[in-house]
Protein backbone atom coordinates (compact mmCIF):
# COMPACT_ATOMS: atom_id res chain seq x y z
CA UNK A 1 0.00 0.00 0.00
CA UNK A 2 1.63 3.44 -1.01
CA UNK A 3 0.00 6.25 0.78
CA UNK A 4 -1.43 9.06 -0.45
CA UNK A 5 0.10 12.24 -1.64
CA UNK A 6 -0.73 15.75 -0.02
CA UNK A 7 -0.77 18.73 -1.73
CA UNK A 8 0.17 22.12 0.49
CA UNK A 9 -2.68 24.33 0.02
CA UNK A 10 -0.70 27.36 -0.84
CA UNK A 11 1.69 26.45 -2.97
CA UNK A 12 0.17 23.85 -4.62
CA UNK A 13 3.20 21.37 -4.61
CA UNK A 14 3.26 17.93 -3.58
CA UNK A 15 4.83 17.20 -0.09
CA UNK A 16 7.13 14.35 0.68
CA UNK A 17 5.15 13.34 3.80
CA UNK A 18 7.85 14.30 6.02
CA UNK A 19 6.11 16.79 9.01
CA UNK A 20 8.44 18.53 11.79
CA UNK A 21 6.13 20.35 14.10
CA UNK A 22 3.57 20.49 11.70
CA UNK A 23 5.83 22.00 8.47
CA UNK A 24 5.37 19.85 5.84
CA UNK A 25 8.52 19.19 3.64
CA UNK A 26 7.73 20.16 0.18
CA UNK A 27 8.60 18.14 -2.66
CA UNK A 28 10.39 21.12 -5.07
CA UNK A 29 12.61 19.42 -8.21
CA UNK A 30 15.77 20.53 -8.54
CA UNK A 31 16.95 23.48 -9.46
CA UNK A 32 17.91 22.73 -13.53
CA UNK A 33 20.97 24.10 -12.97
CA UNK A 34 22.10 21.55 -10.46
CA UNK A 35 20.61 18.64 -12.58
CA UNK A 36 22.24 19.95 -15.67
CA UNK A 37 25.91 20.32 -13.27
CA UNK A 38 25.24 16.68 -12.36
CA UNK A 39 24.68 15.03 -15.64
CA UNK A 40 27.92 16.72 -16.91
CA UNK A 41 29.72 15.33 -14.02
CA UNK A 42 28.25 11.99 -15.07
CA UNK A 43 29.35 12.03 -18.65
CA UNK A 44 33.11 13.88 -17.43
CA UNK A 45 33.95 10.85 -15.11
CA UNK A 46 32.73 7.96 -17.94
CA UNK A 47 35.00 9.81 -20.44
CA UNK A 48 37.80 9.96 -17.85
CA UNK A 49 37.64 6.27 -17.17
CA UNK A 50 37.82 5.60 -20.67
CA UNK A 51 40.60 7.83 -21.17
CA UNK A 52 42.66 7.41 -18.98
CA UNK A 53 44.05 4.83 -16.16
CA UNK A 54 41.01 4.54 -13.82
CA UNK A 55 39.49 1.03 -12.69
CA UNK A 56 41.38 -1.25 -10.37
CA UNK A 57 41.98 -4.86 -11.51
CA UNK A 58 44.01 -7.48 -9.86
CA UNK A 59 47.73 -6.37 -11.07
CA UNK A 60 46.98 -3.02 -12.58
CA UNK A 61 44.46 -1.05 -13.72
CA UNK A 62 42.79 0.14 -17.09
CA UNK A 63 45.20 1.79 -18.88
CA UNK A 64 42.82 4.07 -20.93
CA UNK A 65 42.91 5.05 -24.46
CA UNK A 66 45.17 7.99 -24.44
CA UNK A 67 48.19 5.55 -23.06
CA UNK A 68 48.57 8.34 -19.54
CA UNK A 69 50.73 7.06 -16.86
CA UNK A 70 51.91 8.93 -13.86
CA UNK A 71 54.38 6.18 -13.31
CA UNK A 72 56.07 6.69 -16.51
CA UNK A 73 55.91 10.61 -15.96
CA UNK A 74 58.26 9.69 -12.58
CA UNK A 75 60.35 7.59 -14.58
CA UNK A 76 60.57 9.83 -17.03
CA UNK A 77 61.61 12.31 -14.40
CA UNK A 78 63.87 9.69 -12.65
CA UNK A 79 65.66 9.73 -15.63
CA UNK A 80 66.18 13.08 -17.15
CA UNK A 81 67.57 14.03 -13.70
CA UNK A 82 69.82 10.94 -13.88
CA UNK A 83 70.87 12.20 -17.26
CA UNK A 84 71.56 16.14 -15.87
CA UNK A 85 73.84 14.61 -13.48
CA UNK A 86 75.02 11.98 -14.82
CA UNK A 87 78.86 13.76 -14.75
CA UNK A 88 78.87 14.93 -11.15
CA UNK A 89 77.94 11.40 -10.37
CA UNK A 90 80.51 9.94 -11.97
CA UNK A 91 83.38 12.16 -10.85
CA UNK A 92 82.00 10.89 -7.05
CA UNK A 93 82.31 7.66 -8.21
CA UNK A 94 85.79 8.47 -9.62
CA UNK A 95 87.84 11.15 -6.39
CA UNK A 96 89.16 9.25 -3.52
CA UNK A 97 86.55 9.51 -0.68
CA UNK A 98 89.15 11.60 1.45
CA UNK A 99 89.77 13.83 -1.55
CA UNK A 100 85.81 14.98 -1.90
CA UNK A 101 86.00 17.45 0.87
CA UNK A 102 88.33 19.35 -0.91
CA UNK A 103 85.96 19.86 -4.42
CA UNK A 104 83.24 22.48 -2.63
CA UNK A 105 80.90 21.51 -5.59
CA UNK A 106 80.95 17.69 -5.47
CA UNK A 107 80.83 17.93 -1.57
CA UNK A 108 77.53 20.21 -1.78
CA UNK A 109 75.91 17.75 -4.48
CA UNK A 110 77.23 14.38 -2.34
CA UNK A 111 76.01 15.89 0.92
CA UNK A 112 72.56 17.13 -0.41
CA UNK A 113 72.45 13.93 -2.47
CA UNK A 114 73.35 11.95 0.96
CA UNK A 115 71.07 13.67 3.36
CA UNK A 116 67.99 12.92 1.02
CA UNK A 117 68.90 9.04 0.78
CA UNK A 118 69.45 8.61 4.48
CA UNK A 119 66.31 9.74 5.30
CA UNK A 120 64.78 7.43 2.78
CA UNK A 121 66.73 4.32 3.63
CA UNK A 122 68.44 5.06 6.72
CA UNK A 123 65.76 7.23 9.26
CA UNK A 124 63.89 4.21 10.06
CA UNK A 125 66.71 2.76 12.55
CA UNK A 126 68.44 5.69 13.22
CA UNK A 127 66.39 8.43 12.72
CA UNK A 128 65.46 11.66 11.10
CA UNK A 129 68.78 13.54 13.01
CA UNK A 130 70.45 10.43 12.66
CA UNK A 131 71.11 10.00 16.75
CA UNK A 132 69.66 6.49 17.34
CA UNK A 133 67.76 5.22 19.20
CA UNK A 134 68.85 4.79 22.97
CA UNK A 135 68.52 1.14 24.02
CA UNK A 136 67.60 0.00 21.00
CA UNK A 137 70.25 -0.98 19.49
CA UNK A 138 70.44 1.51 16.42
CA UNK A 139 73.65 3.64 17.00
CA UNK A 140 73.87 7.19 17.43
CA UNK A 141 75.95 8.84 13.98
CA UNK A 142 76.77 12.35 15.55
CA UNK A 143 79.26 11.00 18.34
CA UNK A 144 82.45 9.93 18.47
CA UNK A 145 81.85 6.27 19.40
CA UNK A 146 81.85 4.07 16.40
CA UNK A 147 81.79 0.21 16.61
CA UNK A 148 83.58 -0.50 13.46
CA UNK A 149 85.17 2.94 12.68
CA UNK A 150 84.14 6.39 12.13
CA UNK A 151 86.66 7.82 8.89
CA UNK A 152 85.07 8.01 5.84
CA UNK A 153 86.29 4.86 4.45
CA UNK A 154 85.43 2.79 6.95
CA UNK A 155 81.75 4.22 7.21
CA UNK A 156 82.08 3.47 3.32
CA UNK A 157 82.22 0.40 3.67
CA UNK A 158 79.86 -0.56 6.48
CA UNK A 159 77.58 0.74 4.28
CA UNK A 160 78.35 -1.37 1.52
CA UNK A 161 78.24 -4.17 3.37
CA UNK A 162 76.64 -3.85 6.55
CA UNK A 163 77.12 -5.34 9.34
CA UNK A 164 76.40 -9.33 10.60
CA UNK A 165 74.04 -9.95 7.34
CA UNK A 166 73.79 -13.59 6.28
CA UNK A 167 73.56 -11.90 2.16
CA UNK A 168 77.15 -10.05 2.01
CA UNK A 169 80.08 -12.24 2.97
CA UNK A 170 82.12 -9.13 3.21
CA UNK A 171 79.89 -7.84 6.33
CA UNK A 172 81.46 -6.77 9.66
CA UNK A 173 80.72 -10.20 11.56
CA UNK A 174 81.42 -10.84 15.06
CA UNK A 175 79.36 -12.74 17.85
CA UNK A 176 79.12 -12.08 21.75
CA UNK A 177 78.70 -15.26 23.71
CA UNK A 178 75.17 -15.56 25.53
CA UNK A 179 76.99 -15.74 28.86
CA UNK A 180 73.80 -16.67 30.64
CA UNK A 181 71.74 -18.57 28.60
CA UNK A 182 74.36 -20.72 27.52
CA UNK A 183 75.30 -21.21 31.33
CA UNK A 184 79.10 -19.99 30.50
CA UNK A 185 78.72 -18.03 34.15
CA UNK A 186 76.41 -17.93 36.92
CA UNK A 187 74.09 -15.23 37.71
CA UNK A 188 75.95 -14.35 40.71
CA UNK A 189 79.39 -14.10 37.87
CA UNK A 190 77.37 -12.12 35.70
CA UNK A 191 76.00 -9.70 38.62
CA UNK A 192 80.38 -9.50 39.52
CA UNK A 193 81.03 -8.64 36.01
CA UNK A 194 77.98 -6.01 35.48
CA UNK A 195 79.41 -4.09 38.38
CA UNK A 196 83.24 -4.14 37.52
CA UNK A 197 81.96 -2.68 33.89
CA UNK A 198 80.16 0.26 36.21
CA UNK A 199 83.02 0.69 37.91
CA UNK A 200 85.21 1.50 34.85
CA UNK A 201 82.26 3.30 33.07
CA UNK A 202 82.80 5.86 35.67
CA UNK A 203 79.56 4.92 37.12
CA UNK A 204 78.09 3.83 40.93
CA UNK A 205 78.90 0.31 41.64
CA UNK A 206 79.15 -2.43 44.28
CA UNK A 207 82.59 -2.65 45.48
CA UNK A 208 81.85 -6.13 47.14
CA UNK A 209 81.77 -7.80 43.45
CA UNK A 210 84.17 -5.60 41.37
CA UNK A 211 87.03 -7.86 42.34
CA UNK A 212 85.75 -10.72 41.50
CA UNK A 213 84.29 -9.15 38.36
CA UNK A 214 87.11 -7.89 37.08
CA UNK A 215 88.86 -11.30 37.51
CA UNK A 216 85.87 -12.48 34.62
CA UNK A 217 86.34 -9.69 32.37
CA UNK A 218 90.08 -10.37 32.01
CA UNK A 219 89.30 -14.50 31.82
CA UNK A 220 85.79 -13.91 29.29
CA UNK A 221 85.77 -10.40 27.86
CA UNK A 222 89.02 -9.00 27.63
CA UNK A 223 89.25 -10.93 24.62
CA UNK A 224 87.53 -9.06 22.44
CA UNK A 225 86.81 -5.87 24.29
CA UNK A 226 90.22 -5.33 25.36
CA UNK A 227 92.03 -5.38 28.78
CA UNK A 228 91.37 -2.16 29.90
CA UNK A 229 87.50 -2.52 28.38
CA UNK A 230 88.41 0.21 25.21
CA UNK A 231 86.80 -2.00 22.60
CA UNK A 232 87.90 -3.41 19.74
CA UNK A 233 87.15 -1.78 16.21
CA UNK A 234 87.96 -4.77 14.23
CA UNK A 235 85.48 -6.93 15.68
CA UNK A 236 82.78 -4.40 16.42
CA UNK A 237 83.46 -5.14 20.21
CA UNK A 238 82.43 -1.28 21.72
CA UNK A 239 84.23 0.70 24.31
CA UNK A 240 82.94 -0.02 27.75
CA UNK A 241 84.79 2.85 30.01
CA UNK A 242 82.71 5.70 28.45
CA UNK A 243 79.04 6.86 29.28
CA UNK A 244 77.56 5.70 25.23
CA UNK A 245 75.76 2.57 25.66
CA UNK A 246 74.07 0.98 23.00
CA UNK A 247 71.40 -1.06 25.00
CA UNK A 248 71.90 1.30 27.97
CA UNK A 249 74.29 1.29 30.85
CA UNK A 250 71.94 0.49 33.85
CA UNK A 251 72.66 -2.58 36.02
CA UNK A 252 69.50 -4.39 34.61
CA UNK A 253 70.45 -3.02 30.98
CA UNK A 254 74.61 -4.33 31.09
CA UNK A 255 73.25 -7.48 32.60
CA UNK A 256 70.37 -8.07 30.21
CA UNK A 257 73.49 -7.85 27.49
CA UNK A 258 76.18 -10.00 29.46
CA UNK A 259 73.16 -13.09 29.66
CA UNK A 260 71.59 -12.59 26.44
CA UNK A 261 74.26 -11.20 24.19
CA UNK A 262 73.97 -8.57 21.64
CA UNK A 263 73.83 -9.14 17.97
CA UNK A 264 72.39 -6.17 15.85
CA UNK A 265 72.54 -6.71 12.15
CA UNK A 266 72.56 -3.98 9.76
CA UNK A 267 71.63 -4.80 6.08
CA UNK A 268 74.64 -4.37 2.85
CA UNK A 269 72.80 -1.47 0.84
CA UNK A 270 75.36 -2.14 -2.21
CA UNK A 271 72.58 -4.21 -3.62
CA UNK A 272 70.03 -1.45 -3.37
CA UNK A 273 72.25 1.45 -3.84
CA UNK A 274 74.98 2.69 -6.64
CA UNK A 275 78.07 3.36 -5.58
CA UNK A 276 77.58 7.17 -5.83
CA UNK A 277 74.51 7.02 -3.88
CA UNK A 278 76.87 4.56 -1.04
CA UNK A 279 79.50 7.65 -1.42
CA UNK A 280 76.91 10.05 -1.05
CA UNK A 281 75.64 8.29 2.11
CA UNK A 282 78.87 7.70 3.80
CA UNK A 283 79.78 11.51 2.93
CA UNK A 284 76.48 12.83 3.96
CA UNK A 285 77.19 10.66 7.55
CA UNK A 286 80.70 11.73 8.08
CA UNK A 287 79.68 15.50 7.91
CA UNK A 288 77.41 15.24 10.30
CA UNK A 289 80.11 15.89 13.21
CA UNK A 290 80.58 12.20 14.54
CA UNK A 291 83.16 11.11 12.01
CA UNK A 292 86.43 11.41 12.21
C-alpha cells in the first residue's frame, strides 16, 4: 500500500510526507541548474575512465585510451635528472673519498644527495637527526663512538656491506657469547662482572663484586673488548669505560646484554644502492660531526 500524496494548500506542490512540528517538507525538483551540473559530471567521469588509467583490476588497472601514466611521468623524471647529473655522479664515483672534501661543488651535491637518501633508507633505525635510538640498538651517527670505525672509508664500507648480514660475505661479523643462557657463568658471575663494567664506566657500583668481576672480564671479555674494556674496532666489540651505551648502561640493561648477548645486524645497501649514492651516504654521515 503506497500512501497518499498531499498537496500544500498554498503552494500547490506535492509534499514528501515528512512533518516537523507540523511543516510539511515540500517536494520542489531541482533546481535545472544543479541537474544539468550533475549530468555533466556523469558524462566527465565515464570519459575519464575511458581515457585514462582509472578502474582497479588485480595487477593493474585500465590503462585508458590515451596511453597516460603517472608512473612513466616519474620515470621519465627519474631519468632526465639521472641524465643532468650523470657527470657529477661519476666524478663521485671516480675522487678518492678523502679527496671529496676538498671539491666544494661535489661535496655540496654528495652531501645534499646523501642527506635525502638517508632519510629514505636510513631514518627508520636511526632516525630523522640520525642519533639512534637509545637502548635499541640503532647507533647514534653524531658522536664519536663508532663500533667499526668512524673515517670516511670505513663508514664506506659498512655501508656497503653492513654489518652481521647472512647476504654479504664481506659484512662486519662478530658474535658475543650468551653468557647466561648458555650457562658460561652464573648469575651471581654475571651480577660481579655487570658491576666491575660500572666501575670503569665511571659509574656507581658495588665494590663487594668488582674484584671478583674484574677477575671475569680479564678470563671472558678481555678478549675481544680489550684489557682495559676500550673496545675493539675490528670486531665491532664497543668501548665499555665511556658513558655511550648501545642497550643502555643500567645494572639491569649491562646485565640483560652480558646473559643474552647482543647481535644487531645492519643490512649491505650495495645491492640497493649505486656506488655514488653509497659515497653520497657515507659523505652525507661523516659531515654530520661524529666522524672522524
Amino acid at each position: 500500500m503506497t500512501k497518499p500524496v498531499k498537496t500544500d494548500k498554498k503552494t500547490e506542490v506535492e509534499t514528501t510526507g515528512h512533518s516537523w512540528d507540523g511543516i510539511e517538507e515540500l517536494n520542489n525538483p531541482l533546481p535545472r541548474w544543479w541537474l544539468y551540473t550533475f549530468y555533466l559530471c556523469i558524462i566527465f567521469a565515464l570519459g575519464y575512465s575511458v581515457a585514462y588509467p582509472a578502474w582497479p583490476m588485480l595487477t593493474r588497472a585500465t590503462p585508458g585510451f590515451l596511453g597516460d601514466s603517472t608512473r612513466q611521468d616519474v620515470a621519465d623524471d627519474i631519468a632526465r635528472f639521472d641524465a643532468a647529473n650523470a657527470a657529477i655522479k661519476a666524478r663521485l664515483v671516480e675522487v678518492d673519498l678523502t679527496a671529496i672534501a676538498q671539491d666544494p661543488t661535489l661535496l655540496q651535491f654528495a652531501t645534499n644527495q646523501g642527506a635525502a637518501i638517508f632519510r629514505t633508507n636510513c631514518a627508520q633505525c636511526h632516525g630523522l637527526g640520525a642519533a639512534g635510538v637509545q637502548q635499541s640498538g640503532y647507533p647514534n651517527l653524531l658522536d664519536d663512538d663508532w663500533l667499526w670505525g668512524g673515517d670516511i672509508n670505513a663508514i664506506h664500507t659498512t655501508i656497503t656491506h653492513g654489518i652481521r648480514n647472512q647476504s654479504d660475505p664481506d659484512a662486519g661479523y662478530s658474535q658475543m657469547p650468551s653468557f647466561g643462557t648458555d650457562a658460561l657463568l652464573s648469575k651471581i658471575e654475571i651480577a660481579a662482572v655487570a658491576q666491575h663494567l660500572r666501575l670503569i664506566s665511571g659509574q656507581d657500583y658495588d665494590a663487594a663484586l668488582v674484584s671478583q668481576g674484574a677477575a671475569l672480564f680479564a678470563e671472558n671479555c678481555a678478549v675481544c673488548h680489550g684489557d682495559a674494556g676500550l673496545g675493539n674496532r675490528d670486531l665491532g666489540a664497543p668501548n665499555l669505560t665511556d658513558a655511550i651505551w648501545l642497550y643502555g648502561g643500567s645494572t639491569k640493561n649491562i646485565t640483560a646484554s652480558i646473559t643474552k648477548a647482543r647481535f644487531g645486524v645492519m643490512p649491505n645497501w650495495s645491492p640497493r644502492l649505486s656506488e655514488d649514492a653509497i659515497r653520497a651516504v657515507a659523505i652525507y654521515v661523516h659531515g654530520l660531526g661524529g666522524g672522524e
